[in-house]
C-alpha atoms as a PDB file:
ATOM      1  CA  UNK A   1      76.378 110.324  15.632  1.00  0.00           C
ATOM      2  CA  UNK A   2      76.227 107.028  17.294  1.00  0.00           C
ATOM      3  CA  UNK A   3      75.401 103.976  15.760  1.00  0.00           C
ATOM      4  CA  UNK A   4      73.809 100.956  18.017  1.00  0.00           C
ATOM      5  CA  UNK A   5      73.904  97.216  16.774  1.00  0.00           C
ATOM      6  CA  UNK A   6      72.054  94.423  19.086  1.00  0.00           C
ATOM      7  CA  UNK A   7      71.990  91.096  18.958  1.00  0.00           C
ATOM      8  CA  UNK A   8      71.749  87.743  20.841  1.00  0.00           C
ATOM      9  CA  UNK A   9      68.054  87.301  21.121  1.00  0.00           C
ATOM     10  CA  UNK A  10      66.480  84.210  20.372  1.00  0.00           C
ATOM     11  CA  UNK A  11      63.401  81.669  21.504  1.00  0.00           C
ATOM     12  CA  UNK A  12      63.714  80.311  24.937  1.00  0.00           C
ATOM     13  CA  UNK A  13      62.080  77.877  27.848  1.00  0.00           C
ATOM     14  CA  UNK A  14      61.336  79.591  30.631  1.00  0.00           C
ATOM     15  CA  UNK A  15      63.864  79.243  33.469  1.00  0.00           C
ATOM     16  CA  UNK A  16      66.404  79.338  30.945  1.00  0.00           C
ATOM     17  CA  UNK A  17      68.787  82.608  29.636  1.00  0.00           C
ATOM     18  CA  UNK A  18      70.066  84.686  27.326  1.00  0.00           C
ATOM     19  CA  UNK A  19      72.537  87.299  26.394  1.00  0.00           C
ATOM     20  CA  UNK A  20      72.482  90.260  24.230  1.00  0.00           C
ATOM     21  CA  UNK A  21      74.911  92.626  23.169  1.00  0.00           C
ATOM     22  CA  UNK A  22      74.660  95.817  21.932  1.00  0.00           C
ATOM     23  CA  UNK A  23      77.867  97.196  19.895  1.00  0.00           C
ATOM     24  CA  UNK A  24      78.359 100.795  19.999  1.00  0.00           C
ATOM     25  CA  UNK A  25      79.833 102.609  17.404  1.00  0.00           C
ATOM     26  CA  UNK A  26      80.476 106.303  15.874  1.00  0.00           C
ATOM     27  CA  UNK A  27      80.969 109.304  18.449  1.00  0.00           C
ATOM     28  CA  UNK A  28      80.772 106.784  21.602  1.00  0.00           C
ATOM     29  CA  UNK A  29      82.703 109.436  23.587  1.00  0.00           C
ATOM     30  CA  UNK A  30      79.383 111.118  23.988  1.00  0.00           C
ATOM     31  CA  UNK A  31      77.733 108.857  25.563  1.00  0.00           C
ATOM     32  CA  UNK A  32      77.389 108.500  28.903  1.00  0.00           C
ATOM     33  CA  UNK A  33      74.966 106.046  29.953  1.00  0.00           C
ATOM     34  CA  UNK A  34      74.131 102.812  27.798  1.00  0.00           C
ATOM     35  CA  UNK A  35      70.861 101.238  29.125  1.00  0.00           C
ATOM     36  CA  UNK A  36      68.156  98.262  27.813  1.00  0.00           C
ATOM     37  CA  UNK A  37      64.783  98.945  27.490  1.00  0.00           C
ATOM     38  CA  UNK A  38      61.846  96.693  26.309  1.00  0.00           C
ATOM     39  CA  UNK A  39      58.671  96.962  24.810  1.00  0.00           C
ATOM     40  CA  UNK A  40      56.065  94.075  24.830  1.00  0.00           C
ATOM     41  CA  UNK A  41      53.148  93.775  22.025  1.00  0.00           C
ATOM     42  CA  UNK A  42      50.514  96.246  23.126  1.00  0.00           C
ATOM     43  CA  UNK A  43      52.435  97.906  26.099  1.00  0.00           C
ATOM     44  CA  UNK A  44      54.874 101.234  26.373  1.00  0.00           C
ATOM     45  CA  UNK A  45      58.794 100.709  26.320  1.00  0.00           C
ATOM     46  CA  UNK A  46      59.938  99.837  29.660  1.00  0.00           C
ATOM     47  CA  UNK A  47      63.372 100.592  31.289  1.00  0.00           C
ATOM     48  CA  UNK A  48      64.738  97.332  31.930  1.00  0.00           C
ATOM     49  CA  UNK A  49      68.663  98.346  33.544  1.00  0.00           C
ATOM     50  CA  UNK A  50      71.571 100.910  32.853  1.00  0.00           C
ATOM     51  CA  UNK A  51      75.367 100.706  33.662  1.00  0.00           C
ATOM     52  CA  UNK A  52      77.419 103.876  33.409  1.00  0.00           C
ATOM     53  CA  UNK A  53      80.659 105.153  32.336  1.00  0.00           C
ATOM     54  CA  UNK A  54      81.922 105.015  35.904  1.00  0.00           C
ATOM     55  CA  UNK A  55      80.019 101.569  35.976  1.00  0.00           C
ATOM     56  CA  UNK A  56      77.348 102.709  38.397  1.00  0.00           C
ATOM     57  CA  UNK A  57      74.084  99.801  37.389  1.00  0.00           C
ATOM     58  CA  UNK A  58      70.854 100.042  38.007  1.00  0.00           C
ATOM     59  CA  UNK A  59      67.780  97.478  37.334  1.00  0.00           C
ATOM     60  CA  UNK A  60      64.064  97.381  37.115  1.00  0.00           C
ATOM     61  CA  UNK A  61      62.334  95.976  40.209  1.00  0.00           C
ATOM     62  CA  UNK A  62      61.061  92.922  37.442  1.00  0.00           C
ATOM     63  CA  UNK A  63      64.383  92.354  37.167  1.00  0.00           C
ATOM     64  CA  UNK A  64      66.635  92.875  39.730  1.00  0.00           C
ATOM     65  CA  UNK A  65      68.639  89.939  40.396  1.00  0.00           C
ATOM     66  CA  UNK A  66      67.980  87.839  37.306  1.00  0.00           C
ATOM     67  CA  UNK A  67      69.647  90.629  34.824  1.00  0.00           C
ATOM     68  CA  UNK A  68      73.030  91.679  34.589  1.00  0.00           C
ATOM     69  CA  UNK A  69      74.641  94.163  32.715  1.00  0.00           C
ATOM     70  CA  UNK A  70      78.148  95.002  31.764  1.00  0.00           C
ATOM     71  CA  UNK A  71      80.308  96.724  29.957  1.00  0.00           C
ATOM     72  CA  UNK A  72      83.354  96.153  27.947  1.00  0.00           C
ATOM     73  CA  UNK A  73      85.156  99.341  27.253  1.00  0.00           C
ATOM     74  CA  UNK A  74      88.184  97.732  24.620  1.00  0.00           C
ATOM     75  CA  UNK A  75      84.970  96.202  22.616  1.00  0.00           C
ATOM     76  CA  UNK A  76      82.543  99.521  23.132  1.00  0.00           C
ATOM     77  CA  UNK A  77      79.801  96.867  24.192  1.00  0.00           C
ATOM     78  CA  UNK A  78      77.616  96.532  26.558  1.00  0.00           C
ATOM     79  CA  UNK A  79      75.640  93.012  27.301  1.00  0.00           C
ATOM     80  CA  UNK A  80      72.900  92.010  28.906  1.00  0.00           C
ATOM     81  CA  UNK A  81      72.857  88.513  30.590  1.00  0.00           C
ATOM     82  CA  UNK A  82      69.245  87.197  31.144  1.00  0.00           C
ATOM     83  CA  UNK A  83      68.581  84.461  33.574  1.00  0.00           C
ATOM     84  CA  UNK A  84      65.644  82.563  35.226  1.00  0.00           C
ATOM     85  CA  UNK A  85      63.633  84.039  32.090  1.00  0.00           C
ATOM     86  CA  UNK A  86      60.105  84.378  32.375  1.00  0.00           C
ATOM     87  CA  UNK A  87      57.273  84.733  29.675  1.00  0.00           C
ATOM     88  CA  UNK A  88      56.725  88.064  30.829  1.00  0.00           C
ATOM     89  CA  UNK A  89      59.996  88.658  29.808  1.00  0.00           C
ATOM     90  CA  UNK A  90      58.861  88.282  26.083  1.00  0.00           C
ATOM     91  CA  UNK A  91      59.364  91.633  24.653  1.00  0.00           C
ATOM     92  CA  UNK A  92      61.961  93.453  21.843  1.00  0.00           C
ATOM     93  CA  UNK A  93      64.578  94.501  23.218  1.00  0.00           C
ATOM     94  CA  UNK A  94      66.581  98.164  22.456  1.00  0.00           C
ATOM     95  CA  UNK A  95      70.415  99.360  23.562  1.00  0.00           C
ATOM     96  CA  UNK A  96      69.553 102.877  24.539  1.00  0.00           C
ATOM     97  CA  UNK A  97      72.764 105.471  24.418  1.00  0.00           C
ATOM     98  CA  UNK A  98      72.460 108.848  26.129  1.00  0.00           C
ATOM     99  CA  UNK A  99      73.602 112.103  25.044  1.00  0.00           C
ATOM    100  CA  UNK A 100      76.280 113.785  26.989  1.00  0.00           C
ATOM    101  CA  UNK A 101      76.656 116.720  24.753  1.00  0.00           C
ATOM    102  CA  UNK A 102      73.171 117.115  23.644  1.00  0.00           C
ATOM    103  CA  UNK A 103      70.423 115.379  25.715  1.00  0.00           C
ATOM    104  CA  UNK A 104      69.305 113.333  23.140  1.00  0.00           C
ATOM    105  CA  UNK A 105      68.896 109.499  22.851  1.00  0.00           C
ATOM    106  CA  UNK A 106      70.144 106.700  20.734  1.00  0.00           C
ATOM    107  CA  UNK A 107      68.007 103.729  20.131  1.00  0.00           C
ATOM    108  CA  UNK A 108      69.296 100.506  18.054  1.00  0.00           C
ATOM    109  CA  UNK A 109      67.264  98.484  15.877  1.00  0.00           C
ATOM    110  CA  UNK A 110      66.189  96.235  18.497  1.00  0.00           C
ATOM    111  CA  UNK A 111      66.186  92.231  19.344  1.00  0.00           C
ATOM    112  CA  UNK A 112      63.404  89.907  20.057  1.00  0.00           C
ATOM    113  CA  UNK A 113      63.240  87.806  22.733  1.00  0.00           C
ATOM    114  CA  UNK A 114      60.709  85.077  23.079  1.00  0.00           C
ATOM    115  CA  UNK A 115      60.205  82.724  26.671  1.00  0.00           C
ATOM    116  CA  UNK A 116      57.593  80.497  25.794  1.00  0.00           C
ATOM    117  CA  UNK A 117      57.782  76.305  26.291  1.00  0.00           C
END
């Protein structure tokens, strides 16, 4: 099992930023890709960007060149850094691990994030 702790969300003006981390622990060696996803009040959970263990990323068109992620192997974390925020960018936010081994998924508990002046 893998176990998926985020954190670093928070109330923000737009224009500003954020980062979150999500701390991966348990049978990390199965995991392959660790992504963010989002889900806004009323809408579906939205891919928001993935890096993998090679360090291959890949982004949302929403987001694509505000977001960043990266990886830090010696920490088994992966972080999210969140500029030129937008309301629309409002949303909880979940660490997603995927499942070598098995196919499954692993979702944390998820962060809020608020943009709003």
């Amino acid at each position: 099992q893998v176990q998926l702790v985020e954190s670093g969300g928070g109330l923000v003006q737009p224009g500003g930023s954020l980062r979150l981390s999500c701390a991966a622990s348990g049978s990390i060696f199965r995991i392959y890709v660790t992504g963010w996803y989002r889900q806004a009040p009323g809408k579906k959970r939205e891919f928001v960007a993935q890096v993998t263990k090679s360090g291959s990323t890949s982004y949302a068109d929403s987001v694509k060149s505000r977001f960043t992620i990266s990886g830090d192997g010696a920490k088994n974390t992966v972080y999210l850094q969140m500029n030129s925020l937008k309301p629309e960018d409002s949303a909880v936010y979940y660490c997603n691990g995927k499942d070598a081994i098995s196919g499954g998924n692993y979702w944390g508990q998820g962060t809020q994030v608020t943009v709003s002046s």
